[in-house]
PDB file of N, CA and C in Angstrom:
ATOM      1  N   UNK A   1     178.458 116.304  64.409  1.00  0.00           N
ATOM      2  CA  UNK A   1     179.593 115.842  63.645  1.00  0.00           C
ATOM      3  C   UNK A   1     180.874 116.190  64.416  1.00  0.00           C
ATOM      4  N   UNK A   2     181.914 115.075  64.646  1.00  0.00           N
ATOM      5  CA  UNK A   2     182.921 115.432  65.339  1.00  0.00           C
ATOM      6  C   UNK A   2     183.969 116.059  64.373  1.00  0.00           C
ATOM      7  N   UNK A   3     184.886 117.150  65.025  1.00  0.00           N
ATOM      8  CA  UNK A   3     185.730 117.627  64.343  1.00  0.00           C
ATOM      9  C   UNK A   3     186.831 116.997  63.913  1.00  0.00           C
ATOM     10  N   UNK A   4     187.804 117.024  62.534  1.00  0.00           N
ATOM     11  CA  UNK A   4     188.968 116.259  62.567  1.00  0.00           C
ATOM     12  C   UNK A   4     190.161 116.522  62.945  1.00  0.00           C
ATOM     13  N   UNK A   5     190.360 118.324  62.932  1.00  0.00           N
ATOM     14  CA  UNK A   5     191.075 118.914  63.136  1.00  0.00           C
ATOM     15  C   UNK A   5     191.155 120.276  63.752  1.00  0.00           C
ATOM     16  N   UNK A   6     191.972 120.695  64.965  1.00  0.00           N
ATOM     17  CA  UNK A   6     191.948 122.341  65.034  1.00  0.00           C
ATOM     18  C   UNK A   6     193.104 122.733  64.712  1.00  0.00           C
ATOM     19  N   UNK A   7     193.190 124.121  64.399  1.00  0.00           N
ATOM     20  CA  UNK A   7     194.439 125.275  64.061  1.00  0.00           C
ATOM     21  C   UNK A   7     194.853 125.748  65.756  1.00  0.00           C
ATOM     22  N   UNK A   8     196.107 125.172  65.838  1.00  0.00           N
ATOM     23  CA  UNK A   8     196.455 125.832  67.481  1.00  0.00           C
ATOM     24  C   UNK A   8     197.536 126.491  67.298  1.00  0.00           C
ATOM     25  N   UNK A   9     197.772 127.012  65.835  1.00  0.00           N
ATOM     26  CA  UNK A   9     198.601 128.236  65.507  1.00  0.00           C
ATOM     27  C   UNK A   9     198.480 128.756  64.023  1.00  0.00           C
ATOM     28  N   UNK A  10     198.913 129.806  63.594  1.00  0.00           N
ATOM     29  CA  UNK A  10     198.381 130.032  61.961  1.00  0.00           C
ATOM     30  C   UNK A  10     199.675 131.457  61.888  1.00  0.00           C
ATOM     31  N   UNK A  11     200.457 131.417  60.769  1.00  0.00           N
ATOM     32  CA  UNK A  11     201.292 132.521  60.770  1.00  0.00           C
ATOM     33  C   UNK A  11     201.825 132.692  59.557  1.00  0.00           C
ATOM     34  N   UNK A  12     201.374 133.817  58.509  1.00  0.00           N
ATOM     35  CA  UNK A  12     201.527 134.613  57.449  1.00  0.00           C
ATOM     36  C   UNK A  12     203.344 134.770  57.422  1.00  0.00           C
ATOM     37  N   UNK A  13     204.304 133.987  56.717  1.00  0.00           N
ATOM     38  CA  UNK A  13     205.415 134.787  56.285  1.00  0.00           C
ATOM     39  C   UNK A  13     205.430 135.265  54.929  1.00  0.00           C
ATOM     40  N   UNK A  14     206.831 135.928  54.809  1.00  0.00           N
ATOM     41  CA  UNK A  14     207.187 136.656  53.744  1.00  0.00           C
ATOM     42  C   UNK A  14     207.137 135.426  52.816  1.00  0.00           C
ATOM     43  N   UNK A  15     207.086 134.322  52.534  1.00  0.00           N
ATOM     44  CA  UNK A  15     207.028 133.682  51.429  1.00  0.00           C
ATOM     45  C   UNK A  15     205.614 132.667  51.735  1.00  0.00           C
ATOM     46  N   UNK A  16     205.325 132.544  52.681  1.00  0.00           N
ATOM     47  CA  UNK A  16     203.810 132.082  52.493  1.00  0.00           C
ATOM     48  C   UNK A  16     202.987 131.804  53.477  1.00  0.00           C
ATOM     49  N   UNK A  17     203.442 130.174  54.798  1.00  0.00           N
ATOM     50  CA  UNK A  17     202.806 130.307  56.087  1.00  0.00           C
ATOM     51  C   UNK A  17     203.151 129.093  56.829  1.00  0.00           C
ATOM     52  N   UNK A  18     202.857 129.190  58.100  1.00  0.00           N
ATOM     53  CA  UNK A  18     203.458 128.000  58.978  1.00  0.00           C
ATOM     54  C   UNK A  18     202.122 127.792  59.758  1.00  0.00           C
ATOM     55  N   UNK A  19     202.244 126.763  60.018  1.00  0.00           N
ATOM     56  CA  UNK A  19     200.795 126.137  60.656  1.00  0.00           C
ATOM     57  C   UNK A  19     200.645 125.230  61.801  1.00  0.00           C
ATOM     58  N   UNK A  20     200.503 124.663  62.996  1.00  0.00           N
ATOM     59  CA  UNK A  20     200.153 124.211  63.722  1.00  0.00           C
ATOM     60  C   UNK A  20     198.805 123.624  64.193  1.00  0.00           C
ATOM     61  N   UNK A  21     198.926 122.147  63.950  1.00  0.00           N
ATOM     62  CA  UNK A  21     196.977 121.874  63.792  1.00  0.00           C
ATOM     63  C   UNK A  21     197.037 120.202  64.907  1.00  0.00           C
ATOM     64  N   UNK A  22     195.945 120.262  65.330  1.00  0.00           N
ATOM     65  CA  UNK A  22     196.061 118.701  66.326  1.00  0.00           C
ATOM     66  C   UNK A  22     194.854 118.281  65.629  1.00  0.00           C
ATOM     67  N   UNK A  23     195.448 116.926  65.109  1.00  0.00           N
ATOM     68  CA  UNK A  23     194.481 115.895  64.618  1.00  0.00           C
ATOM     69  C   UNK A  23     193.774 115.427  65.723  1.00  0.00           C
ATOM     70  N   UNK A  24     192.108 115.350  65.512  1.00  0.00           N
ATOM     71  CA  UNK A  24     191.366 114.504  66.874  1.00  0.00           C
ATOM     72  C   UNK A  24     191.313 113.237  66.574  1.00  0.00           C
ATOM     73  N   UNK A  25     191.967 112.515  67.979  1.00  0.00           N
ATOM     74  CA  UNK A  25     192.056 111.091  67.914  1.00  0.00           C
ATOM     75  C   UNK A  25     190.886 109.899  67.841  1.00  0.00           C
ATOM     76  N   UNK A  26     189.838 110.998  68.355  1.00  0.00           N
ATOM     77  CA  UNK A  26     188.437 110.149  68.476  1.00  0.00           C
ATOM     78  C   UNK A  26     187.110 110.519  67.042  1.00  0.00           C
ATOM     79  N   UNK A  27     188.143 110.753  65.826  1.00  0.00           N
ATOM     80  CA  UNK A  27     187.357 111.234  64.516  1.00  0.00           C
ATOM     81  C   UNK A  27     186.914 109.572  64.322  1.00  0.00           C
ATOM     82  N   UNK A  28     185.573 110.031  63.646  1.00  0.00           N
ATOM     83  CA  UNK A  28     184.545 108.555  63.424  1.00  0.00           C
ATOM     84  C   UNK A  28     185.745 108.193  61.862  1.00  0.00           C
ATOM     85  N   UNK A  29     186.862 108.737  60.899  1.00  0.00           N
ATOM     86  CA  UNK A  29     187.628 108.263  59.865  1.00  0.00           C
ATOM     87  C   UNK A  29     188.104 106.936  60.187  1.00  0.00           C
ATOM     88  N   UNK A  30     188.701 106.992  61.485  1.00  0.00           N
ATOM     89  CA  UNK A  30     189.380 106.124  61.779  1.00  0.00           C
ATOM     90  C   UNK A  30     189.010 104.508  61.807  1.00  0.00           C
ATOM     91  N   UNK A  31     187.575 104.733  62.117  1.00  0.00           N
ATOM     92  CA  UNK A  31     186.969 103.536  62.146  1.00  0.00           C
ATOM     93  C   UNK A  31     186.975 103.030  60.756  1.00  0.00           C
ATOM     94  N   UNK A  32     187.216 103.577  59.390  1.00  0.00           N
ATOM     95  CA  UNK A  32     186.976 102.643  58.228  1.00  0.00           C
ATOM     96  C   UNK A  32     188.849 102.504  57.744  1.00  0.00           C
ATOM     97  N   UNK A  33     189.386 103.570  58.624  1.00  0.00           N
ATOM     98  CA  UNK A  33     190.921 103.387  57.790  1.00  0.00           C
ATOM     99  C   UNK A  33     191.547 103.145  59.208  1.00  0.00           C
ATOM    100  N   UNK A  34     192.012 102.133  59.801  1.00  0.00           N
ATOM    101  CA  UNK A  34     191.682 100.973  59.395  1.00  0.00           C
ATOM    102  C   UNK A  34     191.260 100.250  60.360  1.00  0.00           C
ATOM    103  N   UNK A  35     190.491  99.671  60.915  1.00  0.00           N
ATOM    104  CA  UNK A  35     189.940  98.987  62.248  1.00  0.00           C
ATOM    105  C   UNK A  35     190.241  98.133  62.691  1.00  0.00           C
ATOM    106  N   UNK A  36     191.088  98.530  64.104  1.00  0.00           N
ATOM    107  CA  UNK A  36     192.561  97.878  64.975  1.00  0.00           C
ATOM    108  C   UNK A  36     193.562  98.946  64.910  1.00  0.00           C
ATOM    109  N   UNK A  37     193.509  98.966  63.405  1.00  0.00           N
ATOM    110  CA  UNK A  37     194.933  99.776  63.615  1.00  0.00           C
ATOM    111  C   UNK A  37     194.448 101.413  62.383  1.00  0.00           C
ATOM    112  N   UNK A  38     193.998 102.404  63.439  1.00  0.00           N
ATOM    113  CA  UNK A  38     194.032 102.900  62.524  1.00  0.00           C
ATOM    114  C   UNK A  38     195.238 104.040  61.755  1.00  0.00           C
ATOM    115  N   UNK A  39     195.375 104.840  61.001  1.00  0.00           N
ATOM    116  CA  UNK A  39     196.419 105.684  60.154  1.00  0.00           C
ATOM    117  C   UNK A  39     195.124 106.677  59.405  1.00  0.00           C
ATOM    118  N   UNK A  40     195.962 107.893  59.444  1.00  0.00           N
ATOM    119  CA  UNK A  40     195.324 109.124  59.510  1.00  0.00           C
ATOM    120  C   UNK A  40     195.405 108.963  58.043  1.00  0.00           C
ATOM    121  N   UNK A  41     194.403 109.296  57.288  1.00  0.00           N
ATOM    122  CA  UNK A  41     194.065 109.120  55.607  1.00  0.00           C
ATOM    123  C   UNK A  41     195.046 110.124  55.055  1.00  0.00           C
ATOM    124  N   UNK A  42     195.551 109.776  54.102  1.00  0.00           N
ATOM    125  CA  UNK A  42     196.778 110.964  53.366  1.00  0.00           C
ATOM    126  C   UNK A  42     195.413 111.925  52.811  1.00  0.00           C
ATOM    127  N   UNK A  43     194.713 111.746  52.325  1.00  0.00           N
ATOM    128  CA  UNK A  43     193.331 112.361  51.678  1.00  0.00           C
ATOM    129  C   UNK A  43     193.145 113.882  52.793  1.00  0.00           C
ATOM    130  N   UNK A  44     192.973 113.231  54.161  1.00  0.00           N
ATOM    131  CA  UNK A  44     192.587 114.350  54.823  1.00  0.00           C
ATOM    132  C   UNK A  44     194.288 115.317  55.276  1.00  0.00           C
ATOM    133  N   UNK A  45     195.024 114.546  55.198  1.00  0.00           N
ATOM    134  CA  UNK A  45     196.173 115.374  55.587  1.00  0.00           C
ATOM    135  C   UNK A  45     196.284 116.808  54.056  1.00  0.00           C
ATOM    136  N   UNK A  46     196.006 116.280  53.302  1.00  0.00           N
ATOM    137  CA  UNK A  46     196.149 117.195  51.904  1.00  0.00           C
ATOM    138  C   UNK A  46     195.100 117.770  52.378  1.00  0.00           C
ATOM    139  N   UNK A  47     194.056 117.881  52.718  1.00  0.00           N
ATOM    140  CA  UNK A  47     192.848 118.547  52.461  1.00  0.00           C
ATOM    141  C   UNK A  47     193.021 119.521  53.539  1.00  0.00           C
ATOM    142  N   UNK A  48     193.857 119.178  55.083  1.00  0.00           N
ATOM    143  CA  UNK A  48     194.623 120.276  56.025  1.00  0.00           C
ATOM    144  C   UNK A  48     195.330 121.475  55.140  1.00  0.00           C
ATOM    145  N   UNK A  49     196.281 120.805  54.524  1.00  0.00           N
ATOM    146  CA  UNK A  49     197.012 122.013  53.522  1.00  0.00           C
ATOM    147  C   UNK A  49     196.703 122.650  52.918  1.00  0.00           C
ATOM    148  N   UNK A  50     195.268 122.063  52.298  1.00  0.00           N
ATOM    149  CA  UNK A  50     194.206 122.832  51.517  1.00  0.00           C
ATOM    150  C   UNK A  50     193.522 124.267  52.252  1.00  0.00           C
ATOM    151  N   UNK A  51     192.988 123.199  53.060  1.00  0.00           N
ATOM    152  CA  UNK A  51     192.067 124.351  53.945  1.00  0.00           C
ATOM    153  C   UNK A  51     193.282 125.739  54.860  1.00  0.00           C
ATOM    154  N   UNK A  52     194.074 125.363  54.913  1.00  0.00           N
ATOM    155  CA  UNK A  52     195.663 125.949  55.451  1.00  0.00           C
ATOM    156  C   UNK A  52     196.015 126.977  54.151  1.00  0.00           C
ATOM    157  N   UNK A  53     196.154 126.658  53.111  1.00  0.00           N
ATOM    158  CA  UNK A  53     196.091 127.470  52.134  1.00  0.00           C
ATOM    159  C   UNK A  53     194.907 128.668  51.726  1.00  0.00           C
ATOM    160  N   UNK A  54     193.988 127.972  51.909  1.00  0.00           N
ATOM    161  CA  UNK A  54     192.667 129.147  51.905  1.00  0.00           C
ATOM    162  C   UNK A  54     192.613 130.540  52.986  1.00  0.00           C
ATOM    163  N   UNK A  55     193.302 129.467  53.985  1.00  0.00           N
ATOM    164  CA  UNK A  55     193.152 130.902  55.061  1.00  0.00           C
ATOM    165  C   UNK A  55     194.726 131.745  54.601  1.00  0.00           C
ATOM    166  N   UNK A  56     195.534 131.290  54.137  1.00  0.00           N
ATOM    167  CA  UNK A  56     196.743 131.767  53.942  1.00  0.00           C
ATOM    168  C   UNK A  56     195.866 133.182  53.067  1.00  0.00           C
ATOM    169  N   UNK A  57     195.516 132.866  51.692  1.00  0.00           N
ATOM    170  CA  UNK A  57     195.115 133.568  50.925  1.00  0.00           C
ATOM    171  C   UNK A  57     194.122 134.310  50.912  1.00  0.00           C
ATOM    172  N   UNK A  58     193.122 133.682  51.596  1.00  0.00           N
ATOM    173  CA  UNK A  58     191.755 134.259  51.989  1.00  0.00           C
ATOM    174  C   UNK A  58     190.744 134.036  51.131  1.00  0.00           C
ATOM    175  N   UNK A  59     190.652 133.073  50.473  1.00  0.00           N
ATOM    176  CA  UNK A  59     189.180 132.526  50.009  1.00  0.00           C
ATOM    177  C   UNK A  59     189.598 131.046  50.054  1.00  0.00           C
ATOM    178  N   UNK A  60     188.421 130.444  49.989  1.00  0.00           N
ATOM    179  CA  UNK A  60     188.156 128.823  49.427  1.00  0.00           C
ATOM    180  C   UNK A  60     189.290 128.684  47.922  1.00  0.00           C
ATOM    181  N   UNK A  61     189.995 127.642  48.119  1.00  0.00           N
ATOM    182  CA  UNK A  61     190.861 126.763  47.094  1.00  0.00           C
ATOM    183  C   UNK A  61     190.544 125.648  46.791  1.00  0.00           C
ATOM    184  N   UNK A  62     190.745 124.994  45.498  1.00  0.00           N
ATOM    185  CA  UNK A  62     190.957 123.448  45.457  1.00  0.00           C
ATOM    186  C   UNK A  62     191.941 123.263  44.840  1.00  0.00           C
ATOM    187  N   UNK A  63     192.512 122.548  44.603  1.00  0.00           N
ATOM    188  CA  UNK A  63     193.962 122.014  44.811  1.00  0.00           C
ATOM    189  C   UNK A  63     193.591 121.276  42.619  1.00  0.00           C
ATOM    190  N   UNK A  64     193.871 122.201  41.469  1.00  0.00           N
ATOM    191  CA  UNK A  64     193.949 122.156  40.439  1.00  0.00           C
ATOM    192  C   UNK A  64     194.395 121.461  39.653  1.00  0.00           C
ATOM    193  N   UNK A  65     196.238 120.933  39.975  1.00  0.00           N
ATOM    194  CA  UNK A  65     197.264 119.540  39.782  1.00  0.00           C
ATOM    195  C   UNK A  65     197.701 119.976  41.255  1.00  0.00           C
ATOM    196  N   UNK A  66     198.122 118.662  41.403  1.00  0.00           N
ATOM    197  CA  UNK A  66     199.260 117.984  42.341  1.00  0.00           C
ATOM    198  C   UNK A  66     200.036 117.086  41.580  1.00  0.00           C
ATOM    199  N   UNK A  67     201.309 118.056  41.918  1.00  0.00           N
ATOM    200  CA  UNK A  67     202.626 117.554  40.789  1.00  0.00           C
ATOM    201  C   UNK A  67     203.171 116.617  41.890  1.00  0.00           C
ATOM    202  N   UNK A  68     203.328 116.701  42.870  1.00  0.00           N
ATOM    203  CA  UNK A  68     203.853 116.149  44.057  1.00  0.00           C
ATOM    204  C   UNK A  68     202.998 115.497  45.148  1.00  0.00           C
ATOM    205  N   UNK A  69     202.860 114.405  45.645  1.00  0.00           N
ATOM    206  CA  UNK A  69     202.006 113.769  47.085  1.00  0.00           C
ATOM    207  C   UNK A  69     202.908 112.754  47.335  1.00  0.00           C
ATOM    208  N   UNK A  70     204.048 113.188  48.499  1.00  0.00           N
ATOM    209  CA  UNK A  70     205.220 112.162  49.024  1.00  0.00           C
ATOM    210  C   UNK A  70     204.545 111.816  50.389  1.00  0.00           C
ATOM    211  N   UNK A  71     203.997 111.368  50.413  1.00  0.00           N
ATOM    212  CA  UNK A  71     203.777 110.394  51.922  1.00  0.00           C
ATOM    213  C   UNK A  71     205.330 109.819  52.494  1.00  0.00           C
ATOM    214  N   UNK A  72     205.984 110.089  53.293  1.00  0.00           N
ATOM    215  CA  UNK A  72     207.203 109.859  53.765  1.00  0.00           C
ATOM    216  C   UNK A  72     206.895 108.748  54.887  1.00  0.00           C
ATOM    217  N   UNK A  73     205.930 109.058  55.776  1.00  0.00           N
ATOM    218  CA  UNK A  73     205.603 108.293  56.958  1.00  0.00           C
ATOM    219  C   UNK A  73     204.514 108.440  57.353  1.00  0.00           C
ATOM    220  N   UNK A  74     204.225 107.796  58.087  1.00  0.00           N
ATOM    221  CA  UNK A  74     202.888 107.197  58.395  1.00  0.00           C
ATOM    222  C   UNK A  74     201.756 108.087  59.455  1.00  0.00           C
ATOM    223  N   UNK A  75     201.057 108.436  59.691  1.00  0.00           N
ATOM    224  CA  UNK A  75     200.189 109.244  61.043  1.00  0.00           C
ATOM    225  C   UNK A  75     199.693 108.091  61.834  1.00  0.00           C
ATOM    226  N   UNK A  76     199.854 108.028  63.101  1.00  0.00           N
ATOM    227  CA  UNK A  76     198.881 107.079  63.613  1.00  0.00           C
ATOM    228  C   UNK A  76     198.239 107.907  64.650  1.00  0.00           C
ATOM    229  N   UNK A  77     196.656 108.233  64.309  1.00  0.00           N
ATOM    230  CA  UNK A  77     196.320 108.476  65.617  1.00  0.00           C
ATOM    231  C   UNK A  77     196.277 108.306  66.742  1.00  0.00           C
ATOM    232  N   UNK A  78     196.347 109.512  67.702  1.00  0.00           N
ATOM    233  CA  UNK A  78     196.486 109.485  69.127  1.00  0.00           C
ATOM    234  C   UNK A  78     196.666 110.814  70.173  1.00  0.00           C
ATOM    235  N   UNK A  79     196.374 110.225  70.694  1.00  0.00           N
ATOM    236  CA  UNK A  79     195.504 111.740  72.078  1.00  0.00           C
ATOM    237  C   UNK A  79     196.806 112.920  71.876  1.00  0.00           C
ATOM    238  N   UNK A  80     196.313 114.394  71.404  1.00  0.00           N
ATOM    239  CA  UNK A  80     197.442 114.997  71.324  1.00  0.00           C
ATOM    240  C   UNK A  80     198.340 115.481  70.141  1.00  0.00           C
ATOM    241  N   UNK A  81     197.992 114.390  69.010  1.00  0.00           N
ATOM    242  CA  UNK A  81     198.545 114.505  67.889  1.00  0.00           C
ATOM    243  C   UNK A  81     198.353 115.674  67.210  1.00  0.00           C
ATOM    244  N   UNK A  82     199.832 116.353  66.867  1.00  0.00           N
ATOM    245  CA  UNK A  82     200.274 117.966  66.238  1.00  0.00           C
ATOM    246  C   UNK A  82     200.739 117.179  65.241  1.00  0.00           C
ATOM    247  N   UNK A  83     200.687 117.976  63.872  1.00  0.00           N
ATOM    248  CA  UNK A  83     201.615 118.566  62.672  1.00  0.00           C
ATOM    249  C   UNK A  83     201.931 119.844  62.386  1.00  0.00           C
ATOM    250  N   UNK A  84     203.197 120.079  61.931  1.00  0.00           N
ATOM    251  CA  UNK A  84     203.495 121.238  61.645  1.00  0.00           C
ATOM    252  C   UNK A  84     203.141 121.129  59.750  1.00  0.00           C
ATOM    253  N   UNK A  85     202.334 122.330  59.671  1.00  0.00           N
ATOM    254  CA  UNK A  85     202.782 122.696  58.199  1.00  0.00           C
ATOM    255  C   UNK A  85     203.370 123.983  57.834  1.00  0.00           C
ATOM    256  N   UNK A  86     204.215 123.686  56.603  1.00  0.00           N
ATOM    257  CA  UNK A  86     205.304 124.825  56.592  1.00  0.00           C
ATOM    258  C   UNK A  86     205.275 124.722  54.916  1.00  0.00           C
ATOM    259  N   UNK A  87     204.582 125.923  54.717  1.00  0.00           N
ATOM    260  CA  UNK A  87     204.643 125.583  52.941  1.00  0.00           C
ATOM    261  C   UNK A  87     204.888 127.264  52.303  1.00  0.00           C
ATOM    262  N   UNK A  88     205.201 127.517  51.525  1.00  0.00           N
ATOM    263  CA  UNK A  88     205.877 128.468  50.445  1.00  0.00           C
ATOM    264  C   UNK A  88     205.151 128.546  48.941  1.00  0.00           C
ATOM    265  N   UNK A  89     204.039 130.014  49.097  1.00  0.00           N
ATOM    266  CA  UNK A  89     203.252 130.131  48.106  1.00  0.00           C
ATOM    267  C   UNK A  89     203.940 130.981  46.924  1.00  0.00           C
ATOM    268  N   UNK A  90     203.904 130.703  45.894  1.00  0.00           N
ATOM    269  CA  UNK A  90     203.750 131.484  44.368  1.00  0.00           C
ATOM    270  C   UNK A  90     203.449 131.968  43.128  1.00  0.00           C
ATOM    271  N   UNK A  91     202.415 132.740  43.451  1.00  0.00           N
ATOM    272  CA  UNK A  91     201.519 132.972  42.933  1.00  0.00           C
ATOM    273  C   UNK A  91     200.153 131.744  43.000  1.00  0.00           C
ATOM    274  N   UNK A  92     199.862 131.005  42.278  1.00  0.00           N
ATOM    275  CA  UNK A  92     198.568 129.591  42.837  1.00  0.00           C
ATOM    276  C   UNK A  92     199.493 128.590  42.594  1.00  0.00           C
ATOM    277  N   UNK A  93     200.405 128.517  42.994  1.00  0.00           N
ATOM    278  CA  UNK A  93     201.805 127.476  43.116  1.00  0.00           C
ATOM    279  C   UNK A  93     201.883 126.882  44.546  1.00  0.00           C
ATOM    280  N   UNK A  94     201.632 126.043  45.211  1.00  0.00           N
ATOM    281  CA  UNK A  94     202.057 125.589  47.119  1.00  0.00           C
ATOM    282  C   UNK A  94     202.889 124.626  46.715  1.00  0.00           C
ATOM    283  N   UNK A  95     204.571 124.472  47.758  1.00  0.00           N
ATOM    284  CA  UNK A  95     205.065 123.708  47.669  1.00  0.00           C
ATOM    285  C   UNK A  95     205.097 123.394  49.717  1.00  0.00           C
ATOM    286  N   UNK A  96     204.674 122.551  50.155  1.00  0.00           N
ATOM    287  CA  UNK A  96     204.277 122.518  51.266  1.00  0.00           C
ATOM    288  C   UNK A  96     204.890 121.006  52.277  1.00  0.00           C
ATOM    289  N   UNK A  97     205.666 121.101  53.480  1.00  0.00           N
ATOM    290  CA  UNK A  97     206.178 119.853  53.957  1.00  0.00           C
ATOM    291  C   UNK A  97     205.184 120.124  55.342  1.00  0.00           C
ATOM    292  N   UNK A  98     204.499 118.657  55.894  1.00  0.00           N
ATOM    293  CA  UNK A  98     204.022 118.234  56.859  1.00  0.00           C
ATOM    294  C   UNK A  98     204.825 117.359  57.964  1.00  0.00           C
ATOM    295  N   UNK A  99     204.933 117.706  59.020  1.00  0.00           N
ATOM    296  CA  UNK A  99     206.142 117.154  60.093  1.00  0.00           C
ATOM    297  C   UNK A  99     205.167 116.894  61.254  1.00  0.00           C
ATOM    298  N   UNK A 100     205.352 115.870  61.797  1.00  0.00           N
ATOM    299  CA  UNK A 100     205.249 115.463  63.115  1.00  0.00           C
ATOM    300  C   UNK A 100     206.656 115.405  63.622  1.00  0.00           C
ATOM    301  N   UNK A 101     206.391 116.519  64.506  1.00  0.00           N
ATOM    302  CA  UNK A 101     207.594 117.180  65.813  1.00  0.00           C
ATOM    303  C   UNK A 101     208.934 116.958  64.194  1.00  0.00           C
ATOM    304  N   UNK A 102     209.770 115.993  64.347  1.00  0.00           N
ATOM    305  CA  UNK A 102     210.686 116.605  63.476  1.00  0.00           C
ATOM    306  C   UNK A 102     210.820 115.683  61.820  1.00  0.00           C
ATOM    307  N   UNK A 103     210.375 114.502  62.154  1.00  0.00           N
ATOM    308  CA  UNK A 103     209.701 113.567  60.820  1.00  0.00           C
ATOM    309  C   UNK A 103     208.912 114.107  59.625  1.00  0.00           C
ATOM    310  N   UNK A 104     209.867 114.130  59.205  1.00  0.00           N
ATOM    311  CA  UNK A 104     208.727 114.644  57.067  1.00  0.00           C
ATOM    312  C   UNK A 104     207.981 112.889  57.478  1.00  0.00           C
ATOM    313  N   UNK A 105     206.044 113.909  57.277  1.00  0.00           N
ATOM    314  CA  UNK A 105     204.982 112.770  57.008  1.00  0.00           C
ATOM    315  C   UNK A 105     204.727 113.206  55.420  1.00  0.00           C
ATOM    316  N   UNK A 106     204.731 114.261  54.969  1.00  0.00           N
ATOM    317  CA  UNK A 106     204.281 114.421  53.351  1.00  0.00           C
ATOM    318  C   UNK A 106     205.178 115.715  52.971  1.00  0.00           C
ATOM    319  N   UNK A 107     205.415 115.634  51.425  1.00  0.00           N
ATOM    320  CA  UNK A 107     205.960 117.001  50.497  1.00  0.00           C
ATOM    321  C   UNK A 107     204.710 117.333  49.285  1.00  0.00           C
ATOM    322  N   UNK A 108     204.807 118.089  49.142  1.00  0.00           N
ATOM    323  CA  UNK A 108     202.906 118.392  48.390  1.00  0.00           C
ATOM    324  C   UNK A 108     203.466 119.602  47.953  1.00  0.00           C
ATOM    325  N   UNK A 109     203.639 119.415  46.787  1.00  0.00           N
ATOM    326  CA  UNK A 109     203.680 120.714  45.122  1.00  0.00           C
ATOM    327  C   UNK A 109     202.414 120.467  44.953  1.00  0.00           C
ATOM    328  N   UNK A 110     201.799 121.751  44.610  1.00  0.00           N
ATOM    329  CA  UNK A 110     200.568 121.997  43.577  1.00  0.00           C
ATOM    330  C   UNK A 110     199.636 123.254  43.363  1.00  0.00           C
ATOM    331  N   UNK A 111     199.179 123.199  42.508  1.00  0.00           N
ATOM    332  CA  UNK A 111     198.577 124.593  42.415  1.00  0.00           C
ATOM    333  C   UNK A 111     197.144 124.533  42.273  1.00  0.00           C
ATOM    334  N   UNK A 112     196.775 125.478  42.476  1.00  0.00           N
ATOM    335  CA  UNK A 112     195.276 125.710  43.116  1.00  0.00           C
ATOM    336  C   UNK A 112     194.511 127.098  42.147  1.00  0.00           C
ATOM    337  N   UNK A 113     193.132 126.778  42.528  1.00  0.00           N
ATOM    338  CA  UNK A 113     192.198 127.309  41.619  1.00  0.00           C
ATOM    339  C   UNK A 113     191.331 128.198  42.303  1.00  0.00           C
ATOM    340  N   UNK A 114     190.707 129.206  42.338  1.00  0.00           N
ATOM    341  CA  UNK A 114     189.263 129.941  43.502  1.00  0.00           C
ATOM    342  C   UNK A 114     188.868 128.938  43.438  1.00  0.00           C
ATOM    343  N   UNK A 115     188.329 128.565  44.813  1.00  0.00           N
ATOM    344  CA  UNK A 115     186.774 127.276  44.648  1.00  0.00           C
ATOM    345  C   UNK A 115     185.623 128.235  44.647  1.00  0.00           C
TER     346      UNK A 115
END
């Protein structure tokens, strides 16, 4: 199974955590979303923040409500592709923005449960 994503940075602040992850351009997703042209599924970009949140906290999360899912812009895969995530925990509260280099791609409020 090919991977979709690695962590090529991970960092605990005083209000929650910052993240650095490269989407792989050659994930078999791409082929159903969308073929020609594909765009990185908002599904798996949340599920980054997810899994980004678990390690923040240190167990497995699932994501309980999402008060917020702003898709701002678009991902298109390709060789290389970074996001920054930069989100601010309180208590099982994440309010979390996703950036390619300096572009808001998503804003994501929500709170989370132990999985």
């Amino acid at each position: 199974m090919k991977i979709f994503c690695r962590t090529l940075s991970f960092e605990r602040t005083s209000a929650g955590f910052t993240a650095e992850v490269e989407l792989r351009a050659d994930h078999p997703v791409y082929e159903g979303h969308f073929p020609g042209q594909p765009v990185v599924p908002g599904v798996c970009t949340v599920r980054v923040v997810r899994e980004l949140t678990a390690r923040a906290v240190g167990y497995d999360v699932w994501f309980d409500t999402i008060r917020e899912a702003k898709f701002v812009s678009v991902l298109i895969p390709s060789e290389g592709l970074c996001i920054t995530v930069e989100a601010t925990l309180a208590g099982e509260t994440l309010r979390a923005v996703v950036r390619r280099d300096e572009q808001v791609v998503l804003k994501l409020q929500a709170t989370w449960k132990r999985g």
